[in-house]
Protein backbone atom coordinates (compact mmCIF):
# COMPACT_ATOMS: atom_id res chain seq x y z
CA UNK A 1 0.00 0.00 0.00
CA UNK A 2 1.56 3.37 -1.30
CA UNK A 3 2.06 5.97 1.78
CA UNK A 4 1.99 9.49 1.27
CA UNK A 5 2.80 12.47 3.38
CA UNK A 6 -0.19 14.97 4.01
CA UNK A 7 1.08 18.74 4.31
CA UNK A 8 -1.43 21.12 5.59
CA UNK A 9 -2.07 24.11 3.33
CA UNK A 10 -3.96 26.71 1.35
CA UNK A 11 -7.24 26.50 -0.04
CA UNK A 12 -8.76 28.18 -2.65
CA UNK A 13 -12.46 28.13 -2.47
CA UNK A 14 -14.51 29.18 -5.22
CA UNK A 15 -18.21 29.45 -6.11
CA UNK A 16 -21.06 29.84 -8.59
CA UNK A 17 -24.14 30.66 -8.12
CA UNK A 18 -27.87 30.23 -9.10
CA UNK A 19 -27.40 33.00 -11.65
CA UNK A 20 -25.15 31.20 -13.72
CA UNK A 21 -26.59 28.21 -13.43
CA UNK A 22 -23.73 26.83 -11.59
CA UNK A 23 -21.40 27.02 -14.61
CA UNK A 24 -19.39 30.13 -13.66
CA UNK A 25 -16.88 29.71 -10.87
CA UNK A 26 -15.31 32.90 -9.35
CA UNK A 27 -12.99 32.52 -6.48
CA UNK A 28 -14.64 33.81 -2.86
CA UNK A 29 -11.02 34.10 -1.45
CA UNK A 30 -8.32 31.69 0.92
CA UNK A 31 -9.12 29.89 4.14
CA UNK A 32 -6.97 30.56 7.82
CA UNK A 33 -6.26 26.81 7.77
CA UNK A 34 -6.66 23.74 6.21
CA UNK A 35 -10.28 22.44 5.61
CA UNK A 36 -11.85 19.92 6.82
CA UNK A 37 -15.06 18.35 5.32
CA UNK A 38 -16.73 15.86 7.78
CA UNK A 39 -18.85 13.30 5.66
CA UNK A 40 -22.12 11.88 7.99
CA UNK A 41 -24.10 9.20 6.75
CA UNK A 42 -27.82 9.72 7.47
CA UNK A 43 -29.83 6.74 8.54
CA UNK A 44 -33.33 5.92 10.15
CA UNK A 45 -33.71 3.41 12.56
CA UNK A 46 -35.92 0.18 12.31
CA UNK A 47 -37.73 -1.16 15.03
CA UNK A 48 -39.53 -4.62 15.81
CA UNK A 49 -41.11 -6.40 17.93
CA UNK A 50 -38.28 -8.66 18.28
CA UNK A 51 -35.94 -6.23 20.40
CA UNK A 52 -39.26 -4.44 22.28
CA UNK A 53 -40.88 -2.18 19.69
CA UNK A 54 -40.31 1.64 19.50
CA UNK A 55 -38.81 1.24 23.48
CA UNK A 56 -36.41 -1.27 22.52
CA UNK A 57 -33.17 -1.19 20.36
CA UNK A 58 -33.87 -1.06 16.66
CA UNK A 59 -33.85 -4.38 14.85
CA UNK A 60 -32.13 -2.42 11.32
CA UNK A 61 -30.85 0.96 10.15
CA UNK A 62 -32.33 2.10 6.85
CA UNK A 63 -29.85 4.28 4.69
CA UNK A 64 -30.78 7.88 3.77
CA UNK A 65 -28.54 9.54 2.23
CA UNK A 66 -25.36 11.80 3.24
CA UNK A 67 -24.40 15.56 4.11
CA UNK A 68 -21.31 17.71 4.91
CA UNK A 69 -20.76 20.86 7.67
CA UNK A 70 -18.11 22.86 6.89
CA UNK A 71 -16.88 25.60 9.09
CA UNK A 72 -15.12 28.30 6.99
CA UNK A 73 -12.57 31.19 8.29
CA UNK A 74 -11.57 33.19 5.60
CA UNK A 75 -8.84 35.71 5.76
CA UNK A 76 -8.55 36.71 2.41
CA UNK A 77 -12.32 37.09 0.16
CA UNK A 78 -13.50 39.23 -2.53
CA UNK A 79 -16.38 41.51 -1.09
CA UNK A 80 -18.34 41.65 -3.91
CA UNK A 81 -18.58 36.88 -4.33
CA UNK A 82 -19.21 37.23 -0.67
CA UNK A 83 -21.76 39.80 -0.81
CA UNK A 84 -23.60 37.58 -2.82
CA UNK A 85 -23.58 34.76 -0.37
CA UNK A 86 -26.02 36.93 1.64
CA UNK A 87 -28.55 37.30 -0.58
CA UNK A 88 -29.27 32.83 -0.47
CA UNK A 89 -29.06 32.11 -3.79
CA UNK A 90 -30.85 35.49 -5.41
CA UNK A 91 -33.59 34.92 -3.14
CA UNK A 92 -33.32 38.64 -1.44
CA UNK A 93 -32.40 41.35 -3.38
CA UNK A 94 -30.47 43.62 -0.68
CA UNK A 95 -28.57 41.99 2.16
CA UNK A 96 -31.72 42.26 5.22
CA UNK A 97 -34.54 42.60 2.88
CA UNK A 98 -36.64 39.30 2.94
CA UNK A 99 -39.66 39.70 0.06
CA UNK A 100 -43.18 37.69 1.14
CA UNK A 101 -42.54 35.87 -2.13
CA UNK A 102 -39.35 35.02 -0.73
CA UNK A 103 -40.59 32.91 1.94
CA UNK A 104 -40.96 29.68 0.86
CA UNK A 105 -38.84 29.31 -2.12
CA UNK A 106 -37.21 26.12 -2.42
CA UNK A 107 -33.52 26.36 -1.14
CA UNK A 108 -31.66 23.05 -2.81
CA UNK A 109 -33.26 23.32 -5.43
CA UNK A 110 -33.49 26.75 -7.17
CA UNK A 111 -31.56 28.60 -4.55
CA UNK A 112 -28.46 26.51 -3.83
CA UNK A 113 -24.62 27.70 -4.11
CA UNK A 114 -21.85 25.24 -5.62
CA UNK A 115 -18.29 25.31 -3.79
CA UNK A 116 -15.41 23.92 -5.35
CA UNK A 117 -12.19 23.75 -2.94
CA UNK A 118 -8.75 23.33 -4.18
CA UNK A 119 -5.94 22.65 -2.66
CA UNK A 120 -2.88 24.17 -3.51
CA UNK A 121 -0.56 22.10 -3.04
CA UNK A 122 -2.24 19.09 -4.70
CA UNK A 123 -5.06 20.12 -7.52
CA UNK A 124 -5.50 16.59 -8.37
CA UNK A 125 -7.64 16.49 -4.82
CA UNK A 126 -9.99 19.73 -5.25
CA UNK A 127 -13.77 18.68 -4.36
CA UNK A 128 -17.10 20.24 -5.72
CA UNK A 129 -20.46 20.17 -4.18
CA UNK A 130 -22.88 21.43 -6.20
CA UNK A 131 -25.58 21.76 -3.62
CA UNK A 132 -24.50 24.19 -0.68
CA UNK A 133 -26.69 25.81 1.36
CA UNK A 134 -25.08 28.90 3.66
CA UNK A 135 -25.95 28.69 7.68
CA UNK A 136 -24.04 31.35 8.80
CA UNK A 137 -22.37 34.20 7.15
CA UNK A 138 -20.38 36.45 9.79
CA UNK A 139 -18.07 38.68 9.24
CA UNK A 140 -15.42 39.81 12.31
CA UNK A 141 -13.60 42.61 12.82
CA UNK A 142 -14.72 44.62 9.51
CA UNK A 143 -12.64 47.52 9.94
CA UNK A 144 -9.70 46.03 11.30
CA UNK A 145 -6.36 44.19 10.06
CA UNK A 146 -7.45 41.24 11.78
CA UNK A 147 -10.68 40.55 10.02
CA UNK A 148 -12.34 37.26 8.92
CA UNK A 149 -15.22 35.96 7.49
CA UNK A 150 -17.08 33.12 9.25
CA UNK A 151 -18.81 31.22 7.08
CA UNK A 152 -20.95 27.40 8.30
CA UNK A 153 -21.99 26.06 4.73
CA UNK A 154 -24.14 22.28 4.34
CA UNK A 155 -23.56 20.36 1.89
CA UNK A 156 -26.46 17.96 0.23
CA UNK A 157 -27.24 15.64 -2.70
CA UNK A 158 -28.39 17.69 -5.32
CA UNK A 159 -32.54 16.99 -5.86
CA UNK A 160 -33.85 16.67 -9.25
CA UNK A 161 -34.47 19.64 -11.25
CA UNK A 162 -30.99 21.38 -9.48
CA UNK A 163 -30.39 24.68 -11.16
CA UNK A 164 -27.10 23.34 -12.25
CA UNK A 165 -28.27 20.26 -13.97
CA UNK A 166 -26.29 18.31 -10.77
CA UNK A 167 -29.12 16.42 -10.11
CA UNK A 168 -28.42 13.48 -7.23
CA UNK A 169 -24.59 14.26 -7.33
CA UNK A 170 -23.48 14.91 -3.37
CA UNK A 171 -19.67 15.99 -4.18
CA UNK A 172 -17.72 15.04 -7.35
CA UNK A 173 -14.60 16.16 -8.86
CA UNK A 174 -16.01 18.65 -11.87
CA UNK A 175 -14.08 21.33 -12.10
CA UNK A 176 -16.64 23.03 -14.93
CA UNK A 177 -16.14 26.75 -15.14
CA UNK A 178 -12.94 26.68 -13.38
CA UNK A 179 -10.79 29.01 -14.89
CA UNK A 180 -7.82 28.35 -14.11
């Protein structure tokens, strides 16, 4: 079995958005640290009478699919891609303004970001999700040399009908729109 040695280093995170269709990448900016991407498997459990019902332990564990929390602290962003991260996919038109006809609009589906991360150091292991949803958007220290922005982004499997034609793809390695 081959070894390899795993250094630590930038990433370069870039998005698209609902505008595009997914199928223009512009980069949002660098992260403090290394990234890490924590995979959990969702599952339902199944009970029976055998272990006790509903009270008891469950008898099976039914599959249902898989997400991804990412915690972002970026030192380095453009305003303007990051801007548009708080407006949820085009859904409000200002940054604070929520529309009636916003409420309600379907978020994985028509409203959904895409994140690509690269890192540096090794390209060949950059990672796309096509269906990100933003959680948090924070920004510390504006005004200050010390600023960042906080960013808590899910990841899901793209439903059918995605705006960027992604549909059931969790994360794959399609770099389309990538400029570089």
């Amino acid at each position: 079995m081959a070894e390899s040695i795993v250094v630590p280093g930038k990433f370069d995170i870039w998005i698209a958005t609902p505008a595009t269709s997914h199928a223009t990448l512009v980069k949002l900016g660098q992260n403090i640290d290394s990234i890490e991407i924590p995979i959990e498997i969702i599952k339902a459990p199944v009970y029976g009478d055998k272990n006790g019902g509903r009270d008891g332990e469950p008898i099976e564990e039914q599959y249902l699919g898989e997400r991804a929390r990412v915690e972002l602290e970026l030192t380095i962003w453009d305003k303007v891609v990051a801007a548009e991260l708080r407006t949820n996919g085009g859904i409000t038109a200002a940054a604070g303004t929520i529309l009636d006809s916003a409420v309600g609009a379907l978020m994985r589906t028509d409203h959904c970001y895409r994140f690509y991360f690269i890192p540096v150091r090794d390209v060949s292991q950059a990672v796309n999700f096509p269906c990100a949803l933003i959680e948090r958007n924070q920004i510390i220290g504006g005004g200050s040399k010390h600023r960042a922005l906080k960013l808590a982004v899910t990841f899901h499997r793209a439903p059918v009908g995605h705006v960027g034609g992604a549909d059931n793809v969790f994360y794959n390695a399609s770099n389309i729109g990538y400029p570089g």
